[in-house]
N, C-alpha and C. Protein backbone atom coordinates (compact mmCIF):
# COMPACT_ATOMS: atom_id res chain seq x y z
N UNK A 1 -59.78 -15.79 -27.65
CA UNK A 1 -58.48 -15.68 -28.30
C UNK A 1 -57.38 -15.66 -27.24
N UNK A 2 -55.97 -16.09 -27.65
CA UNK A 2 -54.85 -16.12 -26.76
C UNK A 2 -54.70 -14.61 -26.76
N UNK A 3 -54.31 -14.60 -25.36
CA UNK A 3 -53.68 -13.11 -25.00
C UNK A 3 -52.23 -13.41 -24.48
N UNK A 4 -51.35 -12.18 -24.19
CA UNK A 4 -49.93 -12.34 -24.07
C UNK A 4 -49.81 -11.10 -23.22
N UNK A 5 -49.04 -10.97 -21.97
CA UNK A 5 -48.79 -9.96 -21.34
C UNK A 5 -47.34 -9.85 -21.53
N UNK A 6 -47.28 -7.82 -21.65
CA UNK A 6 -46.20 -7.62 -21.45
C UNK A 6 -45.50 -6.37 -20.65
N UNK A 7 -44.44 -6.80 -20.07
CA UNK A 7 -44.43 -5.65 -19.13
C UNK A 7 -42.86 -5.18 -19.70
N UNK A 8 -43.21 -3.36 -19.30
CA UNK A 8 -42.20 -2.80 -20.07
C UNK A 8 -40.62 -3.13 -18.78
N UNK A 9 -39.55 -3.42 -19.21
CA UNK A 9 -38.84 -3.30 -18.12
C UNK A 9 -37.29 -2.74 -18.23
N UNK A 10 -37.55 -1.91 -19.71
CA UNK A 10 -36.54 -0.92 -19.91
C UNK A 10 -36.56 0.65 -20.60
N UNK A 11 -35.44 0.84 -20.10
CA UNK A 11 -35.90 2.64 -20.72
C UNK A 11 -35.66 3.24 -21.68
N UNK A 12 -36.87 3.70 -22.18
CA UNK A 12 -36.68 4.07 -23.94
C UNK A 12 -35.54 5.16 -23.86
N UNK A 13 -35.15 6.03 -22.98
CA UNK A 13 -34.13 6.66 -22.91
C UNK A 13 -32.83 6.56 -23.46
N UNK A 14 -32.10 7.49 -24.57
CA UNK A 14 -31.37 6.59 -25.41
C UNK A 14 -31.55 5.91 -26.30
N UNK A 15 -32.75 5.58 -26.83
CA UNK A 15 -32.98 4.25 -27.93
C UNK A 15 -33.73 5.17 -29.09
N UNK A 16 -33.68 4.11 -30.22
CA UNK A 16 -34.09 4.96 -31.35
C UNK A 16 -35.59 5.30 -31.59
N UNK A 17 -36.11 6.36 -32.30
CA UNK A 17 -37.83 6.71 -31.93
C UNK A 17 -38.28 5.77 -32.69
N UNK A 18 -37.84 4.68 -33.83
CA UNK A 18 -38.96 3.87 -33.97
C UNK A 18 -38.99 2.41 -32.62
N UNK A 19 -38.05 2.65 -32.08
CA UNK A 19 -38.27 1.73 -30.77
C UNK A 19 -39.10 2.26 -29.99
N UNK A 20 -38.87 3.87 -29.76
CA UNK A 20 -40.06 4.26 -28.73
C UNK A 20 -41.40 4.28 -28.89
N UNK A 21 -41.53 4.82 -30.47
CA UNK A 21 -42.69 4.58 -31.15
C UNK A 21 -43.83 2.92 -30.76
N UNK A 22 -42.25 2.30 -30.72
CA UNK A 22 -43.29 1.17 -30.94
C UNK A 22 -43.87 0.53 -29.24
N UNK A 23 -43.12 0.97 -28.89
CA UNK A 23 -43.45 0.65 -27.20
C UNK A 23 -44.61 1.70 -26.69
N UNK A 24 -45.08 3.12 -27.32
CA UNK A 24 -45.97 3.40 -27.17
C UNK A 24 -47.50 2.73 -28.38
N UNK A 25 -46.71 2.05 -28.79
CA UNK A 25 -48.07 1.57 -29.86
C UNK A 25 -48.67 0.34 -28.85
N UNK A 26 -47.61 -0.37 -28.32
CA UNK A 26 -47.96 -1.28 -27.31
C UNK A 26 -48.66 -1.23 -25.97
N UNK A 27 -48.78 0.31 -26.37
CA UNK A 27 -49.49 0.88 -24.82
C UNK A 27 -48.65 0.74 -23.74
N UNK A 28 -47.48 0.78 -23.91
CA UNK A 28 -46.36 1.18 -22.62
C UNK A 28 -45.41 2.06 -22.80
N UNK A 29 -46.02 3.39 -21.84
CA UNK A 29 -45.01 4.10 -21.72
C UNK A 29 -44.46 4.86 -20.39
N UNK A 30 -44.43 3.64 -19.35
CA UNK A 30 -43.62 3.67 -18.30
C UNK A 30 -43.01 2.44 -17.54
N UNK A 31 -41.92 2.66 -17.07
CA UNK A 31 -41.06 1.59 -16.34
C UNK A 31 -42.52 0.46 -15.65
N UNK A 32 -42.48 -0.64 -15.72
CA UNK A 32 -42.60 -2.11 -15.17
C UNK A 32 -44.59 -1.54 -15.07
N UNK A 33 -45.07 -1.07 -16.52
CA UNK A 33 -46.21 -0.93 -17.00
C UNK A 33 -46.29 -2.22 -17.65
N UNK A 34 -47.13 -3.07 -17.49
CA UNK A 34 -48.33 -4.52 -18.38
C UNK A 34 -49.54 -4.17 -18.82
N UNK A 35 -49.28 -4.57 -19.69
CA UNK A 35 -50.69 -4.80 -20.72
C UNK A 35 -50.62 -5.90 -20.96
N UNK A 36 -52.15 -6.41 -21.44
CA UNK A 36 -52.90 -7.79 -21.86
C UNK A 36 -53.05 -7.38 -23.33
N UNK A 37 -52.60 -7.83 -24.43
CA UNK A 37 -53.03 -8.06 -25.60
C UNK A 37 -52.88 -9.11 -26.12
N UNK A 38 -53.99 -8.70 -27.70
CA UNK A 38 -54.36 -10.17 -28.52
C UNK A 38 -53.37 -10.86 -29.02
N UNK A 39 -52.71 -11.87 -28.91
CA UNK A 39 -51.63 -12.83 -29.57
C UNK A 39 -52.10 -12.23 -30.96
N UNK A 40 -51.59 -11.29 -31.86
CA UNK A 40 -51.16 -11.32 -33.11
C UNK A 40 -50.19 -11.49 -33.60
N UNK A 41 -49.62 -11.78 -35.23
CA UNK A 41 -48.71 -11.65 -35.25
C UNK A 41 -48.20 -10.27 -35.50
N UNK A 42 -49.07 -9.28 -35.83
CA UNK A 42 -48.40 -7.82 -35.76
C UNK A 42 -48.11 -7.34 -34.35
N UNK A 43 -48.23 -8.01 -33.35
CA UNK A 43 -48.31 -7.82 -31.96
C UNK A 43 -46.81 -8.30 -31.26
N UNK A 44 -46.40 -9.76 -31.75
CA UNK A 44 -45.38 -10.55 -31.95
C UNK A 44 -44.27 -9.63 -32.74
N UNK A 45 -44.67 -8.95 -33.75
CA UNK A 45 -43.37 -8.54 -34.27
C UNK A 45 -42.98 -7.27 -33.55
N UNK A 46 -43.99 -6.22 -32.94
CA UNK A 46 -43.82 -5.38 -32.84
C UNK A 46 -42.88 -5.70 -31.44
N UNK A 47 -43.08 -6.69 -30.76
CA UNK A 47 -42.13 -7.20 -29.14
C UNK A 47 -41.06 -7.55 -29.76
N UNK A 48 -40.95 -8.04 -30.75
CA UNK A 48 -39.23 -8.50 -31.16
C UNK A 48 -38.95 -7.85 -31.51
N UNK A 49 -39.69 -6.37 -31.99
CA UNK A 49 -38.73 -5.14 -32.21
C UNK A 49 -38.41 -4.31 -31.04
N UNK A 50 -38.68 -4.56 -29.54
CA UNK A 50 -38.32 -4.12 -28.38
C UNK A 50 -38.30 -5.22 -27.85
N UNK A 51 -37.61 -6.27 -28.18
CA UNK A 51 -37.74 -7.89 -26.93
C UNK A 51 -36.75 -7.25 -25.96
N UNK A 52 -35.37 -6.38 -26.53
CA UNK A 52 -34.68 -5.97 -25.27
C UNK A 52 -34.93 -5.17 -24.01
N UNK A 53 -36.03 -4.52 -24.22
CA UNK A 53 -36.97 -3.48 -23.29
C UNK A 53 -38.30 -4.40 -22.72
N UNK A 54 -38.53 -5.37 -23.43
CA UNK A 54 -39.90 -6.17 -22.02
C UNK A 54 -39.69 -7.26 -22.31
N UNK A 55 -40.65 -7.93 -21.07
CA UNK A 55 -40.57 -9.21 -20.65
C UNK A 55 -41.98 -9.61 -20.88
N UNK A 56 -42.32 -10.65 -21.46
CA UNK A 56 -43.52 -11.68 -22.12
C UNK A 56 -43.41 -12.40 -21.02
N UNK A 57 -45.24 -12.80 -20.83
CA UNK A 57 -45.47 -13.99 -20.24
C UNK A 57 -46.84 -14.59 -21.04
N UNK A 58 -46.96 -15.72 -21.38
CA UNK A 58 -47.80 -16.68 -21.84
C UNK A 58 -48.15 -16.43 -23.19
């Protein structure tokens, strides 16, 4: 299966808890932390609900 890395590269500090929430669902919860996960689309939505806090590659 496609995988998608993402690295966190902003601070939940300030932002609302279902943003933080969701950046710990993503398994990041520290500055310029990556993870490898499965291309889902519940995976996809959950990054466009923090696209302003990380950066995607592939």
């Amino acid at each position: 299966m496609a995988t998608v890395k993402i690295t966190q590269t902003g601070s939940p500090i300030r932002r609302t808890q279902d943003q933080r929430a969701t950046l710990i669902g993503l398994g990041l919860n520290k500055m310029h932390k990556t993870v490898e996960l499965t291309d889902t689309p519940e995976v996809r939505g959950m990054i466009r609900k923090v696209q302003h806090m990380v950066q995607v590659e592939g």
